[in-house]
Protein backbone atom coordinates (compact mmCIF):
# COMPACT_ATOMS: atom_id res chain seq x y z
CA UNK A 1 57.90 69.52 139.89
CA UNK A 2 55.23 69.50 137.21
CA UNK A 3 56.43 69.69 133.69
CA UNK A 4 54.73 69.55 130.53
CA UNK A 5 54.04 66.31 128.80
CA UNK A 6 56.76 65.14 125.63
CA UNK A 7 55.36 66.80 122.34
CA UNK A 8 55.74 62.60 121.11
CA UNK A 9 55.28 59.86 123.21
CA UNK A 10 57.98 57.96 120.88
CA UNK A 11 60.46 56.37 122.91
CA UNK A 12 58.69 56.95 126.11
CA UNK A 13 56.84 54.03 127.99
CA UNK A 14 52.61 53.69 128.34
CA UNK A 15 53.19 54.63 132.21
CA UNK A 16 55.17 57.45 131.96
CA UNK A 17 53.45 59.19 129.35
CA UNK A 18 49.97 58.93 131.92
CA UNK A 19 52.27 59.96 134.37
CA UNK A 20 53.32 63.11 132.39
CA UNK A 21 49.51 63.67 130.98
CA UNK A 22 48.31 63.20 134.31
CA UNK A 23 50.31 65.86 135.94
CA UNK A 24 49.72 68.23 132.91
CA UNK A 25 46.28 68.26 133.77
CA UNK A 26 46.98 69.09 137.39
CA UNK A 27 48.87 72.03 136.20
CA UNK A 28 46.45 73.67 133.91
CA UNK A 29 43.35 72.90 136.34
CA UNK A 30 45.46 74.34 139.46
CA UNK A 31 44.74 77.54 141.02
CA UNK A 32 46.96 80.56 140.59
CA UNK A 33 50.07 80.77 141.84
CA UNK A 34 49.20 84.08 143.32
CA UNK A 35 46.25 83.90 145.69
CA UNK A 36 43.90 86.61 146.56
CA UNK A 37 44.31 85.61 150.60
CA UNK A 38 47.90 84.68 151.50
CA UNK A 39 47.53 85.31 155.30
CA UNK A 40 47.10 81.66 156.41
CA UNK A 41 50.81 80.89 154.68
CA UNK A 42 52.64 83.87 155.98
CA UNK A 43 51.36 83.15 159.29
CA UNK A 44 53.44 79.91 159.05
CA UNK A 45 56.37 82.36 158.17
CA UNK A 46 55.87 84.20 161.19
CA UNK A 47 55.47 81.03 163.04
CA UNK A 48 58.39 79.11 161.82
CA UNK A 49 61.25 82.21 162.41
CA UNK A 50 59.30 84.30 165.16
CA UNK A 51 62.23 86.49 166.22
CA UNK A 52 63.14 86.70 162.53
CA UNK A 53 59.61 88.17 161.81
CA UNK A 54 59.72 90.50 164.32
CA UNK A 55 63.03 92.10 163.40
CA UNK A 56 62.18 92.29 159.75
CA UNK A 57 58.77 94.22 160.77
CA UNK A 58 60.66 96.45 163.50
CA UNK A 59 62.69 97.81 160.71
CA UNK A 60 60.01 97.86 158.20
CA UNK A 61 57.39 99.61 160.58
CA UNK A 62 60.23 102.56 161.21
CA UNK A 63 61.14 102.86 157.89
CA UNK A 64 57.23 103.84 156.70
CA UNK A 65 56.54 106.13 160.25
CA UNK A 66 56.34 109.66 159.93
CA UNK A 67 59.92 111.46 158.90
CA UNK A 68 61.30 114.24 157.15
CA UNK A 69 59.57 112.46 154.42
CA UNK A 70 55.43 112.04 155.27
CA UNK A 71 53.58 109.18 155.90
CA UNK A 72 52.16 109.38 152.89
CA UNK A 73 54.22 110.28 150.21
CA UNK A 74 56.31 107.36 152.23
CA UNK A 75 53.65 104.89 150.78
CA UNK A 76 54.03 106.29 147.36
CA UNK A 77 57.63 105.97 147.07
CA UNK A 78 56.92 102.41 148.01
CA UNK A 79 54.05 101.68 145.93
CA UNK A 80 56.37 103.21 142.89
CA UNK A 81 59.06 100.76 144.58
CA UNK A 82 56.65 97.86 144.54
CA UNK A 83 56.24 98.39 140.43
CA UNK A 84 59.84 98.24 140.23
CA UNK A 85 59.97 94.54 141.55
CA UNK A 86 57.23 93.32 139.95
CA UNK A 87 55.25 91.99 143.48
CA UNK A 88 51.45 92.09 143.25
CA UNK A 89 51.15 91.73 146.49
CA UNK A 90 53.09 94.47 147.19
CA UNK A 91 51.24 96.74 144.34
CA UNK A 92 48.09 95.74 146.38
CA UNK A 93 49.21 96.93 150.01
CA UNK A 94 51.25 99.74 149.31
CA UNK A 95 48.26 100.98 147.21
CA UNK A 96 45.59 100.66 150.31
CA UNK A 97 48.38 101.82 152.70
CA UNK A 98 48.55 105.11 150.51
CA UNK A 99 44.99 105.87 150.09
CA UNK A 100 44.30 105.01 153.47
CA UNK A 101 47.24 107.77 153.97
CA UNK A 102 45.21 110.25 151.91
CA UNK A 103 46.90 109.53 148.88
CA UNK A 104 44.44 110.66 145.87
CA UNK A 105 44.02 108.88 142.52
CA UNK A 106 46.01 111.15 140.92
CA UNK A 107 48.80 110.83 143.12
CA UNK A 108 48.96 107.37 142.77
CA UNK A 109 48.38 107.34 138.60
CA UNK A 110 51.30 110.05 139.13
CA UNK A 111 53.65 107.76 141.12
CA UNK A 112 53.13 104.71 138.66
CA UNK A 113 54.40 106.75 135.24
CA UNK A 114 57.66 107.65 137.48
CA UNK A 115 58.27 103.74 138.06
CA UNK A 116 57.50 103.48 133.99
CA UNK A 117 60.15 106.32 133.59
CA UNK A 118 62.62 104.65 135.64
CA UNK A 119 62.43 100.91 133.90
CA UNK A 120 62.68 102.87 130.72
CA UNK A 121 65.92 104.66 132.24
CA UNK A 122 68.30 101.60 132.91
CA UNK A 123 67.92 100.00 129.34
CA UNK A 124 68.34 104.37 128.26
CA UNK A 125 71.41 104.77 129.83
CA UNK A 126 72.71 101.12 128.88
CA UNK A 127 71.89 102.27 125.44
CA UNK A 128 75.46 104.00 125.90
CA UNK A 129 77.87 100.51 126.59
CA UNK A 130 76.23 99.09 123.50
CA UNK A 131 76.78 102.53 121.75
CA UNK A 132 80.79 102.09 122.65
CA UNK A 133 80.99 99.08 122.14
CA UNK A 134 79.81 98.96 118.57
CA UNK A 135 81.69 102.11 117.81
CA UNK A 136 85.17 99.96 119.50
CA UNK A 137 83.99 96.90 117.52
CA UNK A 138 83.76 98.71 114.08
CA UNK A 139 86.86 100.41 114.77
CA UNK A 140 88.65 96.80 115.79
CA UNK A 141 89.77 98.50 119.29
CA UNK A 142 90.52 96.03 121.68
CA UNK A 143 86.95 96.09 123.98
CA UNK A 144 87.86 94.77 127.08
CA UNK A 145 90.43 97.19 127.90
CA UNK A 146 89.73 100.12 129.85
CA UNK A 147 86.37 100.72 132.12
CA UNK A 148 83.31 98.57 131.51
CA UNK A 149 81.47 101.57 132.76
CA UNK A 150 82.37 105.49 131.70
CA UNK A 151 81.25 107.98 134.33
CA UNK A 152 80.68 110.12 130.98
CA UNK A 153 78.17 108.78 128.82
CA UNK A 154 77.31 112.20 127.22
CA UNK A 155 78.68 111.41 123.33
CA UNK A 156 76.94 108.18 123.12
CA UNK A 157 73.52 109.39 124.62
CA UNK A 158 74.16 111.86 122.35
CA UNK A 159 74.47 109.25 119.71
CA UNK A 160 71.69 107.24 120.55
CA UNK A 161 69.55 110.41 120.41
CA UNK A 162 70.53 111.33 116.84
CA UNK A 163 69.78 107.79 115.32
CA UNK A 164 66.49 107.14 117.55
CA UNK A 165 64.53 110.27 115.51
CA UNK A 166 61.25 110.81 116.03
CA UNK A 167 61.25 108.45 118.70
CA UNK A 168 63.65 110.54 121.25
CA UNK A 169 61.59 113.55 120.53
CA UNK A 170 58.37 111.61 121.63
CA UNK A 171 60.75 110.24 124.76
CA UNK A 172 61.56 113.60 125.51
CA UNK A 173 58.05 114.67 125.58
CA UNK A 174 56.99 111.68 127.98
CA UNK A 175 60.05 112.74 129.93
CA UNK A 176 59.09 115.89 130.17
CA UNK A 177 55.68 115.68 131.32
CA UNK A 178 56.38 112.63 133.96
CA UNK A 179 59.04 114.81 136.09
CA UNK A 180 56.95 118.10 135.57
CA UNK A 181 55.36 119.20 138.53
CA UNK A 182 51.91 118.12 139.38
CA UNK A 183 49.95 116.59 142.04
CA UNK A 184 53.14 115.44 143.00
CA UNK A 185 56.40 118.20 143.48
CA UNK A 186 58.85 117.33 140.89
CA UNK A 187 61.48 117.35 144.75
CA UNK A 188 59.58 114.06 145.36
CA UNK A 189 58.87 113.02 141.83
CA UNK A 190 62.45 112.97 140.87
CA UNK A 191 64.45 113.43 143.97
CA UNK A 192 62.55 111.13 146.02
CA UNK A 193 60.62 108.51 144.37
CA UNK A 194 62.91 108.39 141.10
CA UNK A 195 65.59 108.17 143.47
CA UNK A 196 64.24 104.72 145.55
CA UNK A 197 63.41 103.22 142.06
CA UNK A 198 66.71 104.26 140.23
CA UNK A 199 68.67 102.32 143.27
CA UNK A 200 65.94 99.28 142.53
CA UNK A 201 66.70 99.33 138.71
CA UNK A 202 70.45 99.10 139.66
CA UNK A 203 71.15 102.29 137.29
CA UNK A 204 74.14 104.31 138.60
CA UNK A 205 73.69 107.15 136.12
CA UNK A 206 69.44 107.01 136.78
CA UNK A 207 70.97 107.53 140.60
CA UNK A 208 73.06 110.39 139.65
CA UNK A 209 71.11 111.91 137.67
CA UNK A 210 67.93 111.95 140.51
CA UNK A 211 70.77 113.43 143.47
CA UNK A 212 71.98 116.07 141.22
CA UNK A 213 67.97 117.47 139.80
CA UNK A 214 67.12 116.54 143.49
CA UNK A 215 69.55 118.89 144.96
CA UNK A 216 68.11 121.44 142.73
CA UNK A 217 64.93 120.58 143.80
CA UNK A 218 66.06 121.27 147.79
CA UNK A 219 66.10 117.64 148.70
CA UNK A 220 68.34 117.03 152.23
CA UNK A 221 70.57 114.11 152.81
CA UNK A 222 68.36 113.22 155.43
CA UNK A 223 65.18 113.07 152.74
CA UNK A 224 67.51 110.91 150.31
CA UNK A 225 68.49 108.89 153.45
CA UNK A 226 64.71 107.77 154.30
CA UNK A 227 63.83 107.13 150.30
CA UNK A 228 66.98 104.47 150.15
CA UNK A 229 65.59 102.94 152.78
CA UNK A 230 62.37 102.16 151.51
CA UNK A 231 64.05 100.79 148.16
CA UNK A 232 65.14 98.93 150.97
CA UNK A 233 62.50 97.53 152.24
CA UNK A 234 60.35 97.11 149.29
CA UNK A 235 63.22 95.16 147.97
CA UNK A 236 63.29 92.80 150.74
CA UNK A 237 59.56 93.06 151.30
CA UNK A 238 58.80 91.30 147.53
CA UNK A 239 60.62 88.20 149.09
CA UNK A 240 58.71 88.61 152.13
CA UNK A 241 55.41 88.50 150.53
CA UNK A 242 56.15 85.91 148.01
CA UNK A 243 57.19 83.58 151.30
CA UNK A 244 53.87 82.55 150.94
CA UNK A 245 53.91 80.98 147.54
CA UNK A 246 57.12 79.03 150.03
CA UNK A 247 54.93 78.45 153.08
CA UNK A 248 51.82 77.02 150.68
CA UNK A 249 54.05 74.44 149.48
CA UNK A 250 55.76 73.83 152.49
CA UNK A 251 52.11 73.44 154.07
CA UNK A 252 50.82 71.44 151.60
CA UNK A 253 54.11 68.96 151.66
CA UNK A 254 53.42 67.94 154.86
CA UNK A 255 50.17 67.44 155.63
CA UNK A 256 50.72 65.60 152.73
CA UNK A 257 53.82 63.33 154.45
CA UNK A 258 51.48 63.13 157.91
C-alpha cells in the first residue's frame, strides 16, 4: 500500500523516509484509479470465474429484457440506480444503454433529480430518530427502551418541518416539482424508479411511502416486482464493474512476481 510520507522525518531513518518520498511520488504521478477502458481487466474476471460470469450476466440480461416494465424506462430505473451507488462506470453504461433505448435528454435529466430526491429522503426521514431522541434525552426518558424504529414518524416530521422554516417550504417545492408528472409519468417517477432507489438508500419509510403513491399511481405487483430487481442488479453490478480496479492489481501483481 502507498501511504503518504511522515509530516517530520524526526525519528525516522534516511532510508525510510526515501522510501516513503519515493512512493509519494508514485502516488501523485499515477493514473486514475478509474480508467476510461476497463475491458482488458474484467476480461480477467470473466476468465478467472467463467461459470460465475455467466450466471451473474444470465440474471442480469433478464432482469433489463422487455417486461411489464419497457426496455427503456428499464435503463432509467437503473441509470437512477447507478447514482444511488455512486459507480461511474455504471452512470456511463446505463446512460448509453438508455439512449440507445430511445431514452431522450430530458428523460434522463428527469431520472437523475429522482435519485437526488431519494439521497435527500433517507437522511429526511432519519431526521425523525434524532427528533425522538432529543425530545427522550431532554425529557431524561430512558432511550433505549422501546423500538429503535417507529412505524409512525408523523409528529417528528412534523417537528422537523416547523423548525426547518423557509427551508422545508423550498424542500417542498423541489419535492413537488421532481415527482410531478413530466417527460416521465409520476407511476414510474415515484412508483418505479423512486421505488428501486428507496430499497438502494436502505429507507423503509422512502419504500413505503413510493408503494402506497405508487398504488395510486396504478402500479402492479408485478411492475414493483421487476423495479426491485434492478436495485438488484445495479447493486451487485457496482461491485461487478469496480472488479476491475481488483483485476488491474491482480494483473499488475503478477506479471510483476513472473
Amino acid at each position: 500500500m502507498i501511504r503518504r510520507p511522515p509530516r517530520s522525518t524526526q525519528g525516522v531513518s534516511s532510508a525510510a523516509s526515501d522510501v516513503y518520498k519515493r512512493q509519494y511520488k508514485e502516488y501523485i504521478m499515477s493514473d486514475s484509479i478509474y480508467k476510461d477502458d476497463i475491458s482488458k481487466y474484467m476480461g480477467g474476471l470473466k476468465k478467472a470465474a467463467p461459470e460465475l460470469n455467466d450466471a451473474w450476466m444470465g440474471y442480469h440480461n433478464e432482469v433489463f429484457a422487455e417486461g411489464k416494465i419497457s426496455k427503456k424506462d428499464k435503463q432509467l430505473i437503473g441509470l437512477a440506480c447507478a447514482h444511488m451507488t455512486s459507480c461511474p462506470y455504471c452512470i456511463r453504461s446505463r446512460t448509453k444503454l438508455a439512449l440507445a433505448a430511445g431514452a431522450s435528454a430530458e428523460e434522463i435529466a428527469e431520472t437523475v433529480f429522482i435519485s437526488m430526491r431519494l439521497a435527500i429522503g433517507q437522511p429526511y426521514a432519519y431526521s425523525s430518530i434524532a427528533y425522538e431522541n432529543f425530545d427522550k434525552m431532554n425529557n431524561k426518558e430512558n432511550v433505549p427502551e422501546g423500538n429503535f424504529f417507529s412505524k409512525n414518524i408523523t409528529p417528528q416530521i412534523k417537528d422537523f418541518h416547523d423548525h426547518s422554516g423557509t427551508m422545508f417550504e423550498k424542500f417542498s417545492v423541489f419535492n413537488e416539482k421532481v415527482y410531478a408528472d413530466g417527460h416521465l409519468s409520476k407511476k414510474l417517477k415515484k412508483g418505479l424508479m423512486g421505488l428501486a432507489c428507496a430499497i438502494l438508500a436502505k429507507c423503509a419509510w422512502c419504500v413505503r411511502s413510493c408503494i402506497k403513491d405508487g398504488i395510486q399511481e396504478g402500479v402492479t405487483k408485478d411492475e414493483i416486482t421487476e423495479a426491485i430487481n434492478i436495485a438488484m442488479v445495479m447493486n451487485a453490478g457496482a461491485c461487478w464493474a469496480h472488479a476491475g480496479i481488483t483485476m488491474e492489481v491482480v494483473d499488475k501483481s503478477l506479471s510483476k512476481d513472473k
